[in-house]
N, C-alpha and C. Protein backbone atom coordinates (compact mmCIF):
# COMPACT_ATOMS: atom_id res chain seq x y z
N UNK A 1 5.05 -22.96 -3.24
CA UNK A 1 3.62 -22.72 -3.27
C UNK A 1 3.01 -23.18 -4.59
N UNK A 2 3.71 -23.44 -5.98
CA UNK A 2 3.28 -23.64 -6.93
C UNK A 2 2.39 -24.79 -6.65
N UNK A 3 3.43 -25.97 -6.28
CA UNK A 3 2.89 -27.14 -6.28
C UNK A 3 1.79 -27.87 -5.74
N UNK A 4 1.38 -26.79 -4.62
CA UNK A 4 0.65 -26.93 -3.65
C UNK A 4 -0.51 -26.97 -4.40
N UNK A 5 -1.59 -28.00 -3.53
CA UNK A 5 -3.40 -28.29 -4.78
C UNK A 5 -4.12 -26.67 -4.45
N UNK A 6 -4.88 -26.74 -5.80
CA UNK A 6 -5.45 -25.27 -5.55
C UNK A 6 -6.59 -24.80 -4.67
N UNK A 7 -6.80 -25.88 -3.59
CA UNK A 7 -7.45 -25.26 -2.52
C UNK A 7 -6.53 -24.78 -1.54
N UNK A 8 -5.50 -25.20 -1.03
CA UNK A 8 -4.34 -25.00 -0.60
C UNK A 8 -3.66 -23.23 -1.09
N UNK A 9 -3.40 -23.20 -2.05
CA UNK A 9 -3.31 -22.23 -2.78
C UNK A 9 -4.21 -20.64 -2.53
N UNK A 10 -6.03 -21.03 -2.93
CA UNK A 10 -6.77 -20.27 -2.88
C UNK A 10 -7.08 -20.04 -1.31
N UNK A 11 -6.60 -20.63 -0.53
CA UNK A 11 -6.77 -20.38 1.03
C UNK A 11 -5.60 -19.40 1.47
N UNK A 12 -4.31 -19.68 0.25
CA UNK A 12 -3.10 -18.90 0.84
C UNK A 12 -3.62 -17.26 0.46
N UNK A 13 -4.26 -17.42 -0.55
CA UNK A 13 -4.50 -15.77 -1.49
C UNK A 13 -5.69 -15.24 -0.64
N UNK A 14 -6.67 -16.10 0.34
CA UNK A 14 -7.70 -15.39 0.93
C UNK A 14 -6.76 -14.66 2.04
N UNK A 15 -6.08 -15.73 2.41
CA UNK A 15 -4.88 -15.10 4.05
C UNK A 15 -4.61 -13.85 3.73
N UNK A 16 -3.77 -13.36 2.62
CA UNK A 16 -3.31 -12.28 1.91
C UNK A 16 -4.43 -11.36 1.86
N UNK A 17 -5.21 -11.78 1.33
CA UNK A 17 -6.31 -10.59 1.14
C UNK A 17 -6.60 -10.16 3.23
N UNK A 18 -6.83 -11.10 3.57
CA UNK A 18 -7.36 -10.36 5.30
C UNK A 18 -6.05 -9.52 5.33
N UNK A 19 -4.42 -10.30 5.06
CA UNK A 19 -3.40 -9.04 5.73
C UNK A 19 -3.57 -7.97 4.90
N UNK A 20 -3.94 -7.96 3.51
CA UNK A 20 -3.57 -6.31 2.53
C UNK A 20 -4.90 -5.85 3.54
N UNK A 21 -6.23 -6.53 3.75
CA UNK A 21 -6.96 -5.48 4.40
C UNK A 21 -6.72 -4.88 5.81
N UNK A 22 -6.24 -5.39 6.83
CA UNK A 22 -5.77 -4.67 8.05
C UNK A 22 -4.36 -3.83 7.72
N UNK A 23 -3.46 -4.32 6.58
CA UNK A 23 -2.82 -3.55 6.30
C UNK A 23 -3.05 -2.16 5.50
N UNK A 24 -4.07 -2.19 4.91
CA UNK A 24 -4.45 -0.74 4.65
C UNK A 24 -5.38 -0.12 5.58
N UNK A 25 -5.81 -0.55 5.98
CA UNK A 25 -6.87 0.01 7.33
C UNK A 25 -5.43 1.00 7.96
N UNK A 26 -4.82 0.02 8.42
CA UNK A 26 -3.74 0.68 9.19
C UNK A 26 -2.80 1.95 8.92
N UNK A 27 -2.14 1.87 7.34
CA UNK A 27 -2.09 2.90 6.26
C UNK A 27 -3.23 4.03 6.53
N UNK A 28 -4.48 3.63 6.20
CA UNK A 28 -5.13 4.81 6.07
C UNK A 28 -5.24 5.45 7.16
N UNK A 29 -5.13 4.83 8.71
CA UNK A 29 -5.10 5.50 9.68
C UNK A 29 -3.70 6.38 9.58
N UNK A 30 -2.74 5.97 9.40
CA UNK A 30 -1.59 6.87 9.45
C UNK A 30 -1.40 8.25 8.24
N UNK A 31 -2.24 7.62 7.25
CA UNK A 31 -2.58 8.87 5.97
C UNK A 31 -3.15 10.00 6.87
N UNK A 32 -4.03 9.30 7.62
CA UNK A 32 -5.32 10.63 8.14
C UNK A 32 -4.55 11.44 9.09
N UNK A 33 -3.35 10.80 9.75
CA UNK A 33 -2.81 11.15 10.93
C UNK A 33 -2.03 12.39 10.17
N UNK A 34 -1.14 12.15 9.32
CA UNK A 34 -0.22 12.97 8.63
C UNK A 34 -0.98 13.59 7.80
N UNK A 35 -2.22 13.85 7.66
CA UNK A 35 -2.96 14.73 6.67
C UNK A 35 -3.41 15.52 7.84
N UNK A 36 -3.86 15.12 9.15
CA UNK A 36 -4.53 16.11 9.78
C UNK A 36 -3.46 16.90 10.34
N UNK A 37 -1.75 16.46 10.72
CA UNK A 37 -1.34 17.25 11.40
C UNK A 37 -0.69 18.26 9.93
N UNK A 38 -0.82 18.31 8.51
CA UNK A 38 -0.43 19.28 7.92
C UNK A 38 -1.45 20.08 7.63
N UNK A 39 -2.90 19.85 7.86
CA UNK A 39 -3.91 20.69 7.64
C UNK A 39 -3.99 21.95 8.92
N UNK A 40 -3.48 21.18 10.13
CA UNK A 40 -3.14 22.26 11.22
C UNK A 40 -2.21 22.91 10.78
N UNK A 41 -1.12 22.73 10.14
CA UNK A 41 0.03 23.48 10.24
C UNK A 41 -0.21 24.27 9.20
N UNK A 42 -1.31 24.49 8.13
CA UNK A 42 -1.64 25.14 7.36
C UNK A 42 -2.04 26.46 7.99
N UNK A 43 -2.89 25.77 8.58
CA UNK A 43 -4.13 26.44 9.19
C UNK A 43 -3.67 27.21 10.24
N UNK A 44 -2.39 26.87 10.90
CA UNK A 44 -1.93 27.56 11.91
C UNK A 44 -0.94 28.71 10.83
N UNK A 45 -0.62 28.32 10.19
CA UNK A 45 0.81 29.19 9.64
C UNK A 45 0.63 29.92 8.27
N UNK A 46 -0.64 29.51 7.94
CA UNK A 46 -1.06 29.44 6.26
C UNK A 46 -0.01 29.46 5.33
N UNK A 47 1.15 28.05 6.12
CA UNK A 47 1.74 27.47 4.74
C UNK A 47 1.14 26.40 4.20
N UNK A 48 0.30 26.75 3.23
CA UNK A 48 -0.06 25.21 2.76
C UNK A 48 1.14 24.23 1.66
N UNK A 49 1.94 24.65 1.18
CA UNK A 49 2.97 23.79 0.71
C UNK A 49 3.38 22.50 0.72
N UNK A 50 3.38 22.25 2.07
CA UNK A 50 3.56 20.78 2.37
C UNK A 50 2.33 20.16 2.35
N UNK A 51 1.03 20.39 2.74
CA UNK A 51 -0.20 19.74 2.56
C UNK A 51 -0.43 19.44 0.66
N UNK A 52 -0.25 20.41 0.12
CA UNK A 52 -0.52 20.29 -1.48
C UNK A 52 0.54 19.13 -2.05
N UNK A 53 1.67 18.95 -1.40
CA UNK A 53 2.62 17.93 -1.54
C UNK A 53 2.57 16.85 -1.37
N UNK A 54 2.27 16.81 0.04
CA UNK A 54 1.65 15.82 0.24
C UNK A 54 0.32 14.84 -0.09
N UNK A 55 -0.73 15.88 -0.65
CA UNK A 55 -1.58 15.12 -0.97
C UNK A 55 -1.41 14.85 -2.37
N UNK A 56 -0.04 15.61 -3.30
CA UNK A 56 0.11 14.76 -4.53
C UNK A 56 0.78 13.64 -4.31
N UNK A 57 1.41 13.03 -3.33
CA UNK A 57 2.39 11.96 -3.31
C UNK A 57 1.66 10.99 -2.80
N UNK A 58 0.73 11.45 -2.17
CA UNK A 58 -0.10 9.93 -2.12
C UNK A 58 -1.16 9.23 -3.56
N UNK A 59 -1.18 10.41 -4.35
CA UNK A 59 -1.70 9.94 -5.82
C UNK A 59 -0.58 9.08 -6.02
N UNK A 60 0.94 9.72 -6.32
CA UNK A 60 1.82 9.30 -6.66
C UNK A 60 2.12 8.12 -5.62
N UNK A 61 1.64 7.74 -4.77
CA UNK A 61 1.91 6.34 -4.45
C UNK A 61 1.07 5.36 -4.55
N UNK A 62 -0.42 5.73 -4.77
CA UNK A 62 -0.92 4.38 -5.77
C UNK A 62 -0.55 4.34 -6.71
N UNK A 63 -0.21 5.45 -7.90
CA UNK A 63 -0.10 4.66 -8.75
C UNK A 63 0.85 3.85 -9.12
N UNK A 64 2.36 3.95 -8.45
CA UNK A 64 3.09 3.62 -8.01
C UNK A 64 3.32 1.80 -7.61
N UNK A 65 2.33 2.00 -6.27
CA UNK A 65 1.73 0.67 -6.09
C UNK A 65 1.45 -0.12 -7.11
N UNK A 66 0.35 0.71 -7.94
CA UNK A 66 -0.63 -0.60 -9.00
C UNK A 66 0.66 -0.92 -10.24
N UNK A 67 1.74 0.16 -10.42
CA UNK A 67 2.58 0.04 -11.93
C UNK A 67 3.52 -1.32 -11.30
N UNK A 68 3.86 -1.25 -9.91
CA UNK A 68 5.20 -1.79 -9.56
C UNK A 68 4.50 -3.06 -9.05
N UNK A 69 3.64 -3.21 -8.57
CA UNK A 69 3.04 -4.68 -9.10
C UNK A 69 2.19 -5.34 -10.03
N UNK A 70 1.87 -4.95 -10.82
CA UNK A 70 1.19 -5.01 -12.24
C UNK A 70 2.26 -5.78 -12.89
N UNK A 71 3.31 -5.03 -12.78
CA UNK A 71 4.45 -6.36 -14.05
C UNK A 71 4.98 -7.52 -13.29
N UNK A 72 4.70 -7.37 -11.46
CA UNK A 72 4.92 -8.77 -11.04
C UNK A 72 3.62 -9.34 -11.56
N UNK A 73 2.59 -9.28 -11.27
CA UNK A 73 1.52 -9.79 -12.03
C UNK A 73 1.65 -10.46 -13.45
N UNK A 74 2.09 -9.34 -13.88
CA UNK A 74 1.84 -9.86 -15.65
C UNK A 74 3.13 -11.41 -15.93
N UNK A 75 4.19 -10.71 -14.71
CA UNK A 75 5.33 -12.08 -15.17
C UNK A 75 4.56 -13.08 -14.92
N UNK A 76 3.84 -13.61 -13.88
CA UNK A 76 3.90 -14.73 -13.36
C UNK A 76 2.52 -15.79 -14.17
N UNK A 77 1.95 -14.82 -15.38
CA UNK A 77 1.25 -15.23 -16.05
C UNK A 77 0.87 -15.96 -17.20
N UNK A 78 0.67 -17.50 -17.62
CA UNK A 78 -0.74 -17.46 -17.36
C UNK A 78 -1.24 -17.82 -15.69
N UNK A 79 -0.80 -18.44 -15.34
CA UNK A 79 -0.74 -18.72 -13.75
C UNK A 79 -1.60 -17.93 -13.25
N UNK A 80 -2.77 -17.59 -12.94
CA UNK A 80 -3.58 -16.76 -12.50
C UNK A 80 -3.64 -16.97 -10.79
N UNK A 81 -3.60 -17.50 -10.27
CA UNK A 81 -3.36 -17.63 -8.65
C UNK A 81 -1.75 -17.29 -8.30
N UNK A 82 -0.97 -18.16 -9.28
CA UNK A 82 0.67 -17.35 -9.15
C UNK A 82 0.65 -15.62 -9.46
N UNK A 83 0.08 -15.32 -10.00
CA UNK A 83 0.28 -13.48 -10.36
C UNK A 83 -0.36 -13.25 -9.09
N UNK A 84 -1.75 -13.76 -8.86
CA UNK A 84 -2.43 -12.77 -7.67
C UNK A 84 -1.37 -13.10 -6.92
N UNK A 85 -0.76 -13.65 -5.81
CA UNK A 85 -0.16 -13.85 -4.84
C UNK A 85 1.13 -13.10 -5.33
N UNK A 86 1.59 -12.70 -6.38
CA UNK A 86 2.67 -12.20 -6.59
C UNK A 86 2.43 -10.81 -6.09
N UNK A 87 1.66 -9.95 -7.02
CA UNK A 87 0.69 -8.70 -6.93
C UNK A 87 0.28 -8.90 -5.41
N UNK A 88 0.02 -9.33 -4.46
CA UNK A 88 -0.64 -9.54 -3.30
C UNK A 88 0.78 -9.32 -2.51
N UNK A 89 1.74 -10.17 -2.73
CA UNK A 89 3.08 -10.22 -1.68
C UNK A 89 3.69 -8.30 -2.31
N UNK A 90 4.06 -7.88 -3.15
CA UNK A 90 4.11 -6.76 -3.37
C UNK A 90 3.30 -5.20 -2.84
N UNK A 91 1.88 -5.87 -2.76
CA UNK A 91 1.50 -4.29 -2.11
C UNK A 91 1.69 -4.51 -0.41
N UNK A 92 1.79 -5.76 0.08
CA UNK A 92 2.00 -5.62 1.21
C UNK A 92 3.30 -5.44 1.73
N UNK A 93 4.21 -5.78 1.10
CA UNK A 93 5.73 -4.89 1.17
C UNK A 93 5.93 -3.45 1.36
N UNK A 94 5.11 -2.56 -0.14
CA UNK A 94 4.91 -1.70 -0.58
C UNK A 94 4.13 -0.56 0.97
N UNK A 95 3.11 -1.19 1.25
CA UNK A 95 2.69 -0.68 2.24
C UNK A 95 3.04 -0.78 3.31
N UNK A 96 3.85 -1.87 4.16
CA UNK A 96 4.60 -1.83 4.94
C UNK A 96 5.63 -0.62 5.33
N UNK A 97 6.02 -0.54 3.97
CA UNK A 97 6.94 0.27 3.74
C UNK A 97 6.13 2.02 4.14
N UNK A 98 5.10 1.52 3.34
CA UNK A 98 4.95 3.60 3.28
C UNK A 98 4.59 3.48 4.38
N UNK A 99 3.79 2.71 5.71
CA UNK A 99 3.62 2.70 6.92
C UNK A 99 4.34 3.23 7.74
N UNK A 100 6.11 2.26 7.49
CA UNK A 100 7.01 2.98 7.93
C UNK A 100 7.29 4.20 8.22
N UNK A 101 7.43 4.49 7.01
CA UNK A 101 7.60 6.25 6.73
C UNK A 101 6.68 6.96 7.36
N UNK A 102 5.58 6.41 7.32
CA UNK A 102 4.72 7.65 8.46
C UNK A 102 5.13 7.35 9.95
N UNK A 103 5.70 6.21 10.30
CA UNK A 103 5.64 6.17 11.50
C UNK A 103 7.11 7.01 11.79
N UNK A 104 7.18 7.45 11.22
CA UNK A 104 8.56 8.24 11.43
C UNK A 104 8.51 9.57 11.57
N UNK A 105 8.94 10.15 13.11
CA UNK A 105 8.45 11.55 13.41
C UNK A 105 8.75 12.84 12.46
N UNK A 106 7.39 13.33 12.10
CA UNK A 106 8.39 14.55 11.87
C UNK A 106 8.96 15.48 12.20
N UNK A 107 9.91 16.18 11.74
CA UNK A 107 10.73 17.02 12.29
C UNK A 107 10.33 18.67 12.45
């Protein structure tokens, strides 16, 4: 991709940007999903424990996100289209990933 002319390039980093956006759309639907079924289970059981947990670990996973691609970023720099696409291929891993995990029943 380096070599590639930088319209070529800046067309690859717009692509990226449409997937990080349906890819967090999608994320946030599954956030809301797993936030609403622990706000019931609060609400049904008044354990809130796991809701307070949960809503620290999703702090703890942006920031997470922004630290653990920030230094792919910073490597690939001065290269300013090489970092974005670096930073870009990373949160969509990243979120793939935590997607996963929600799609995974709980017990």
């Amino acid at each position: 991709m380096e070599n590639d002319k930088p319209s070529t390039r800046n067309q690859y980093v717009q692509c990226l940007d449409r997937q990080l956006e349906l890819g967090k759309r999608e994320l946030e639907t599954w956030k809301n999903k797993r936030r609403f079924e622990l706000e019931g289970l609060a609400k049904s059981s008044g354990i809130t424990q796991p809701l307070d947990i949960y809503l620290r670990s999703e702090k703890s996973f942006v920031n997470y996100l922004e630290d653990s691609c920030r230094w792919r970023y910073l490597r690939k720099m001065p290269d300013a289209v090489a970092a974005a696409i670096a930073y870009k291929h990373c949160e969509l891993r990243l979120i793939d990933q935590r997607i996963a995990t929600y799609k995974t029943p709980l017990d």
